[in-house]
N, C-alpha and C. Protein backbone atom coordinates (compact mmCIF):
# COMPACT_ATOMS: atom_id res chain seq x y z
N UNK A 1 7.21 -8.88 6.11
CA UNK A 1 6.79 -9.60 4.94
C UNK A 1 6.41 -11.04 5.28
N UNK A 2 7.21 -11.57 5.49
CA UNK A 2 7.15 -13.24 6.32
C UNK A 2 6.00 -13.49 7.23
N UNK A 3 5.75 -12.69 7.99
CA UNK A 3 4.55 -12.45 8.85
C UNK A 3 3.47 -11.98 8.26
N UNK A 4 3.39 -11.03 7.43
CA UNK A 4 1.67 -10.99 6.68
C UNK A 4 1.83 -12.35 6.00
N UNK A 5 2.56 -12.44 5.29
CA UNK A 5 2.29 -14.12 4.45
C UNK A 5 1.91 -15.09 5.45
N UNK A 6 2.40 -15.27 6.26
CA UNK A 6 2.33 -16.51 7.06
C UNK A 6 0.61 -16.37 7.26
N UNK A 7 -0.03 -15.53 7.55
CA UNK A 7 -1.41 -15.16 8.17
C UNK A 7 -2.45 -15.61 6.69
N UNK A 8 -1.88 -16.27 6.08
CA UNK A 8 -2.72 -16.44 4.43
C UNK A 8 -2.90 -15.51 3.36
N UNK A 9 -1.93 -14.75 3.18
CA UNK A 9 -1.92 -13.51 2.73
C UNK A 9 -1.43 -14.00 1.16
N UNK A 10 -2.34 -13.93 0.40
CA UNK A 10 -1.63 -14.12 -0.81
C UNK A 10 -0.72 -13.35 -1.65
N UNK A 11 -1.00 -11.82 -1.81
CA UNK A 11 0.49 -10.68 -2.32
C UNK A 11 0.19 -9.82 -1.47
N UNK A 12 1.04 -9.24 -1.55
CA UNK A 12 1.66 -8.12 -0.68
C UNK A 12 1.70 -7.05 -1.87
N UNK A 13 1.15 -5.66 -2.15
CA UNK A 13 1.81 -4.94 -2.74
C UNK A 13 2.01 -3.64 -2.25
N UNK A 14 3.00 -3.09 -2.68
CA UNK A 14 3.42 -1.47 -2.79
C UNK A 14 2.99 -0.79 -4.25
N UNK A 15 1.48 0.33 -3.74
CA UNK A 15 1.40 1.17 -4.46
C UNK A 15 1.95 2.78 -4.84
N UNK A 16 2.30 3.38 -5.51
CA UNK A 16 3.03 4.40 -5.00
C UNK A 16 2.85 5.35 -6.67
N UNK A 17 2.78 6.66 -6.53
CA UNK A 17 2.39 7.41 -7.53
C UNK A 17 3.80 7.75 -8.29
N UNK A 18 4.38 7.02 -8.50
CA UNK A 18 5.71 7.08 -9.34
C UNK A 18 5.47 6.05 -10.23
N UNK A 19 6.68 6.32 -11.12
CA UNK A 19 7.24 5.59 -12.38
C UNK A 19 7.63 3.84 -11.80
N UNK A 20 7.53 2.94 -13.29
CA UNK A 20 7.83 1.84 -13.19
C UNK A 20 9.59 1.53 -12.79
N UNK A 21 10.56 3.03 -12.94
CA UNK A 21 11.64 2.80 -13.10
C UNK A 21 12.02 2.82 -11.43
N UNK A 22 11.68 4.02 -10.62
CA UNK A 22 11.64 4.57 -9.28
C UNK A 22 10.89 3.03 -8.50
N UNK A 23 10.05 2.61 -8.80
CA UNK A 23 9.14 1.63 -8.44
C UNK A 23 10.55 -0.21 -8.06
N UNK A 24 10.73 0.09 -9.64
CA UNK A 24 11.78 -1.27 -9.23
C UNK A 24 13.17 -1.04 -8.63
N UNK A 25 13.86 0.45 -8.33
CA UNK A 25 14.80 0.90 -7.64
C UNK A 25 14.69 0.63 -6.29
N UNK A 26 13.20 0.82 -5.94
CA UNK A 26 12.31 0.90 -4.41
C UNK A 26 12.75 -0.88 -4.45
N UNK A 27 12.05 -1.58 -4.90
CA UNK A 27 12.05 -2.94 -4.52
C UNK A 27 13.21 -3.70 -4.43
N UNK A 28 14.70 -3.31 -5.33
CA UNK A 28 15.89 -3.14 -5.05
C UNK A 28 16.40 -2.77 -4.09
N UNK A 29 16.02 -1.64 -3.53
CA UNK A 29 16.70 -1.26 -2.35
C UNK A 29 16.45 -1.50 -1.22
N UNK A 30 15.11 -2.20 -1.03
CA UNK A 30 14.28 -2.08 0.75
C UNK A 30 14.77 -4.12 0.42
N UNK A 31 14.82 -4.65 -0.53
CA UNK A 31 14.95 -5.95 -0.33
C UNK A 31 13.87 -6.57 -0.89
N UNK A 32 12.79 -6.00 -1.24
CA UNK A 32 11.72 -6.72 -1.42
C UNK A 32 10.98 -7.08 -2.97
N UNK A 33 12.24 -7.21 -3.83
CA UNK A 33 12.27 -7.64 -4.97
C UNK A 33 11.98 -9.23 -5.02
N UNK A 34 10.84 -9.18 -5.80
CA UNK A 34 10.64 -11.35 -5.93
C UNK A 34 9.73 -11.60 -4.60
N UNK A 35 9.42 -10.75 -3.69
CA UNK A 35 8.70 -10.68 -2.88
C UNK A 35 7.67 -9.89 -2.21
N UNK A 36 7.24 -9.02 -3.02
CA UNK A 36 6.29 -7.89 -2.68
C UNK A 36 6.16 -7.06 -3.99
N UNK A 37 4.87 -6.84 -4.56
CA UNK A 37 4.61 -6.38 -6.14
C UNK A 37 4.60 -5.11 -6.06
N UNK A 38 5.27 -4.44 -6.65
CA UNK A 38 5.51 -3.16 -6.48
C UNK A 38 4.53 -2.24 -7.61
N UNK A 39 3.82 -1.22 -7.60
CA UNK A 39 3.25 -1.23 -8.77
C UNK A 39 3.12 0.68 -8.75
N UNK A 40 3.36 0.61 -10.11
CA UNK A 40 3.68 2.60 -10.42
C UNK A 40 2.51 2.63 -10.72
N UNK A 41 1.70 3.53 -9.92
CA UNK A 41 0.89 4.91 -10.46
C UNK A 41 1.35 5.76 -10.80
N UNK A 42 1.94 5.72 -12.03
CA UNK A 42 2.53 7.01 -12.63
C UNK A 42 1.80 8.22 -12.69
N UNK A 43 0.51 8.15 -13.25
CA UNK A 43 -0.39 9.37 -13.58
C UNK A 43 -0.85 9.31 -12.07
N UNK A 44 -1.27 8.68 -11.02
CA UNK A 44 -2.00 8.97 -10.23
C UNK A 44 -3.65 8.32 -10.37
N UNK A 45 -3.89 7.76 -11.50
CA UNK A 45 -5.21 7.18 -12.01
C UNK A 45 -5.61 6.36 -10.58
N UNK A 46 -5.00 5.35 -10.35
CA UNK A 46 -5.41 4.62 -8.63
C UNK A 46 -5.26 5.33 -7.67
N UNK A 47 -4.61 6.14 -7.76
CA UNK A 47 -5.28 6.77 -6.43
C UNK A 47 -6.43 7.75 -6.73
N UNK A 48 -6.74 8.45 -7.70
CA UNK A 48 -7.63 9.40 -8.07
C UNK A 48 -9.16 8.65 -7.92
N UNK A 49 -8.96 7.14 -8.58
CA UNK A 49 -9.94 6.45 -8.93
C UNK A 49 -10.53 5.76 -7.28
N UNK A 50 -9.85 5.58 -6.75
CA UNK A 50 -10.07 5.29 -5.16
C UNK A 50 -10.24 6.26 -4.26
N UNK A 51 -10.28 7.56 -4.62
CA UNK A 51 -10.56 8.58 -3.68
C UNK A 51 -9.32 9.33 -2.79
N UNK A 52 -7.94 8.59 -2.95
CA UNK A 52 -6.39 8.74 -2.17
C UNK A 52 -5.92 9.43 -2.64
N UNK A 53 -6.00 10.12 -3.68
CA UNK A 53 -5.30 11.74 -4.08
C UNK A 53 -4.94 12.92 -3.20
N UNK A 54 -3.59 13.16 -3.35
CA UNK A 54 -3.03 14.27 -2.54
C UNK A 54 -2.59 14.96 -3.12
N UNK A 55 -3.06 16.15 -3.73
CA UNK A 55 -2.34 17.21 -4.17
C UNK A 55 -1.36 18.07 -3.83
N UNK A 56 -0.35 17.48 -4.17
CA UNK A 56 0.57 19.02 -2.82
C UNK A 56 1.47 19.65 -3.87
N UNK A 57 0.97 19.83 -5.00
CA UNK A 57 1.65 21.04 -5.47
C UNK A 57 1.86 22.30 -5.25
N UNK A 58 1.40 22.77 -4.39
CA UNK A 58 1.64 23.98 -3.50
C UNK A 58 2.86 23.84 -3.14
N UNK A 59 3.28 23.07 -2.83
CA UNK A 59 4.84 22.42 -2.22
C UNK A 59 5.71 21.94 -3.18
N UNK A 60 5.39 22.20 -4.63
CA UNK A 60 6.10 20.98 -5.78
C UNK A 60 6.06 20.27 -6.23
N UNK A 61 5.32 19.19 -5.41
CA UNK A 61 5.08 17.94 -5.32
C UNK A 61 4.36 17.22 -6.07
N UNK A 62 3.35 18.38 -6.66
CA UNK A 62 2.62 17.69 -8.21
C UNK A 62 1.16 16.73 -6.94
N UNK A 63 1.04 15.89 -7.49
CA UNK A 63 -0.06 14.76 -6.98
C UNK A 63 0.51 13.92 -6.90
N UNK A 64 0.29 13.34 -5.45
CA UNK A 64 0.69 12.01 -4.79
C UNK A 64 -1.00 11.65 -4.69
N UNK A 65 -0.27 10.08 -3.53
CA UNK A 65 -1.08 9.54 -2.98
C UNK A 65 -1.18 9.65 -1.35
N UNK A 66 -2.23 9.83 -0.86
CA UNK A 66 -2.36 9.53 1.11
C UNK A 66 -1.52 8.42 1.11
N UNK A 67 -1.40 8.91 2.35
CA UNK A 67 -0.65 7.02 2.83
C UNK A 67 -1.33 6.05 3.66
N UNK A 68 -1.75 5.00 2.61
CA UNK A 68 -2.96 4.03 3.43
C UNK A 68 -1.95 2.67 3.47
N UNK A 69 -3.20 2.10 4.06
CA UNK A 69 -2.97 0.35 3.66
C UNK A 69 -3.94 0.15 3.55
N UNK A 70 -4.16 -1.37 3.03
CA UNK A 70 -5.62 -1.83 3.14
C UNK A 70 -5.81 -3.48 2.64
N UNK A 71 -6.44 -4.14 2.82
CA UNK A 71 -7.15 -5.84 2.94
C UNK A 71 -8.24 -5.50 1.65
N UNK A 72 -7.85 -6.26 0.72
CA UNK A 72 -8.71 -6.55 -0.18
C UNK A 72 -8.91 -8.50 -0.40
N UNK A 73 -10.22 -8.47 0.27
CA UNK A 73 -10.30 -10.26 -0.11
C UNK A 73 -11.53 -10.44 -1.01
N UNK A 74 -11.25 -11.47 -1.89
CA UNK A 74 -12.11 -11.16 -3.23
C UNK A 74 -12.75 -10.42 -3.38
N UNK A 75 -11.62 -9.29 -3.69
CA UNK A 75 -11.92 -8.41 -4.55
C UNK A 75 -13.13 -6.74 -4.26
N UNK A 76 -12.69 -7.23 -2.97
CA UNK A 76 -13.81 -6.16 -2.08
C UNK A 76 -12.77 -5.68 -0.95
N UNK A 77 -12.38 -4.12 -0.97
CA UNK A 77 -11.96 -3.67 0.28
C UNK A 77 -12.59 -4.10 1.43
N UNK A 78 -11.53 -4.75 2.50
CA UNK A 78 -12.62 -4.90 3.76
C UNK A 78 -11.66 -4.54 4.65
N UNK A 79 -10.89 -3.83 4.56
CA UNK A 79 -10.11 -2.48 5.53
C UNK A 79 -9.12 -1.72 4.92
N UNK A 80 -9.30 -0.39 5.30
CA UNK A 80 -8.94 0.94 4.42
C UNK A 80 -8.06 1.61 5.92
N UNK A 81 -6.85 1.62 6.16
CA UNK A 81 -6.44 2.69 7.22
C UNK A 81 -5.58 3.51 6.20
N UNK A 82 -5.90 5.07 6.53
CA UNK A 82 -5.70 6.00 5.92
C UNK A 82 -5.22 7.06 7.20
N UNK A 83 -3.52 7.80 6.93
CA UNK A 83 -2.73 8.07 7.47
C UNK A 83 -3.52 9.44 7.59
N UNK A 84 -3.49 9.93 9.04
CA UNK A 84 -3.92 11.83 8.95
C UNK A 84 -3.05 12.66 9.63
N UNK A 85 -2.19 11.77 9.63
CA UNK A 85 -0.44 12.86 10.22
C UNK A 85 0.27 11.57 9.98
N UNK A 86 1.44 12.70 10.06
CA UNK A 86 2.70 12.24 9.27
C UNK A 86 3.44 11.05 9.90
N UNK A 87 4.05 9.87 9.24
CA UNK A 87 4.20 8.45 9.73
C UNK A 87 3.56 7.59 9.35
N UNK A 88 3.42 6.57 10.21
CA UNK A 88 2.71 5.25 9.48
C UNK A 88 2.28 4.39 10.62
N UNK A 89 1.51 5.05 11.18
CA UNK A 89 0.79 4.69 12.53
C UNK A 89 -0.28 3.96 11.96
N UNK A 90 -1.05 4.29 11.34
CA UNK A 90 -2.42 4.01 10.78
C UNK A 90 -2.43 2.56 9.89
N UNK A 91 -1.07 3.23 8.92
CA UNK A 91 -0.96 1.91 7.38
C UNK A 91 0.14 1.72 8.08
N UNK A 92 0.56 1.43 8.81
CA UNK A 92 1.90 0.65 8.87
C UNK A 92 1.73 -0.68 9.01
N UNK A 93 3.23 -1.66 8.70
CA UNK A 93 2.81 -2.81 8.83
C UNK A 93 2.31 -3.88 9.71
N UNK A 94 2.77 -3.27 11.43
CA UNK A 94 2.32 -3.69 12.73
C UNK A 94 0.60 -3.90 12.49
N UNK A 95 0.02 -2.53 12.04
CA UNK A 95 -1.34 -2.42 12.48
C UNK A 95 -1.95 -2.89 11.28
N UNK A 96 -1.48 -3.34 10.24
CA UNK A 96 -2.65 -4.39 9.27
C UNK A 96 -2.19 -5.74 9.35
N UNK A 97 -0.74 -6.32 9.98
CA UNK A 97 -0.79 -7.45 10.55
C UNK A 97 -2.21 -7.93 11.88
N UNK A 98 -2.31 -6.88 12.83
CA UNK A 98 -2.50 -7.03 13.95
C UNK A 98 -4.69 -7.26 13.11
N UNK A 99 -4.76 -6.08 12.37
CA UNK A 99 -5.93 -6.43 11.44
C UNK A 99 -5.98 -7.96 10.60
N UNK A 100 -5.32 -8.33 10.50
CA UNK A 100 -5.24 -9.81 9.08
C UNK A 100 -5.25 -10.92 10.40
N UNK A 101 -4.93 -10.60 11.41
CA UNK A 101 -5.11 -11.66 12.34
C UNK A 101 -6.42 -11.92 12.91
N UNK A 102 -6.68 -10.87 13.36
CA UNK A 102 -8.35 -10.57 13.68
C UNK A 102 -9.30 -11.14 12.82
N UNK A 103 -8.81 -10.85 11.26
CA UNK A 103 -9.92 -10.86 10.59
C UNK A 103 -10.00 -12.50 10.30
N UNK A 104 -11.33 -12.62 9.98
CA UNK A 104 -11.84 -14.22 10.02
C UNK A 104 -11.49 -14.89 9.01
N UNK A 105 -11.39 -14.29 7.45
CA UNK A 105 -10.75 -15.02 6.35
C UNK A 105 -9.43 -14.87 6.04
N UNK A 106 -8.80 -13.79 6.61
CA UNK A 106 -7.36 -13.42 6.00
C UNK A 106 -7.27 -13.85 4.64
N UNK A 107 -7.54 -14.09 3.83
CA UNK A 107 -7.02 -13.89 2.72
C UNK A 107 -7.33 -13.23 1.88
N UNK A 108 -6.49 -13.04 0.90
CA UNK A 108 -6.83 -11.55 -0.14
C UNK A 108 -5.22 -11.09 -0.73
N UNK A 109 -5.19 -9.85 -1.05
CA UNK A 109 -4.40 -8.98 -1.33
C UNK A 109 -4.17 -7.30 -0.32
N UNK A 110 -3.16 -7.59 0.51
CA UNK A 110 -2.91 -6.34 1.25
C UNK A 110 -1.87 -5.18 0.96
N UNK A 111 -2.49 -4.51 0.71
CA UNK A 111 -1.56 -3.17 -0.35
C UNK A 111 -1.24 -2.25 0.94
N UNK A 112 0.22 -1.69 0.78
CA UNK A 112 0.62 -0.84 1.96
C UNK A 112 1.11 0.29 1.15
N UNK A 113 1.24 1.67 0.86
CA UNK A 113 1.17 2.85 0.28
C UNK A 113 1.81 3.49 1.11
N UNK A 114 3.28 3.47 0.95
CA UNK A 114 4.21 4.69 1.27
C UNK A 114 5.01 5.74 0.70
């Protein structure tokens, strides 16, 4: 957390296809309450509307979301890593730090989706 901020990072959020209640339990428990915006896709509408829909009701699971991250600086995606096996190789937080450094404006909003 401390480290994407430091890089000019203005919020940090966690998107996630759950409830507002599951959502602030999450930010309670990992620590990152008052410091990282946590935000319920309950229906799934953001991820549907962005193309990140995962259906795995075959499994129960109803509709989730992929597991991405991504750099939004005004207001324009300008990096999308999107997970294609299981983990967080892709969106994890190492590899969109190691992206926000690279990149020439760093600033924006970087959403991480687990």
């Amino acid at each position: 957390h401390d480290d994407i901020l430091a890089v000019v990072v203005d919020t940090i959020a966690v998107v996630s296809v759950n409830d507002v209640h599951v959502m602030g339990a999450w930010a309670r428990f990992t620590g990152g309450e008052g410091k990282i915006l946590y935000l319920a896709d309950g229906s799934g509408d953001f991820a549907k509307a962005v193309g990140l829909d995962n259906d795995l009701s075959a499994g129960g699971m109803g509709l989730r979301s992929k597991r991405f991250s991504m750099i939004v600086e005004d207001g324009k995606v300008t990096a999308l890593n999107v997970e294609t096996k299981p983990g967080v190789d892709e969106s994890g937080a190492a590899h969109i730090l190691g992206q926000l450094r690279t990149s020439t404006t760093a600033s924006g909003l970087g959403t991480v989706q687990t």
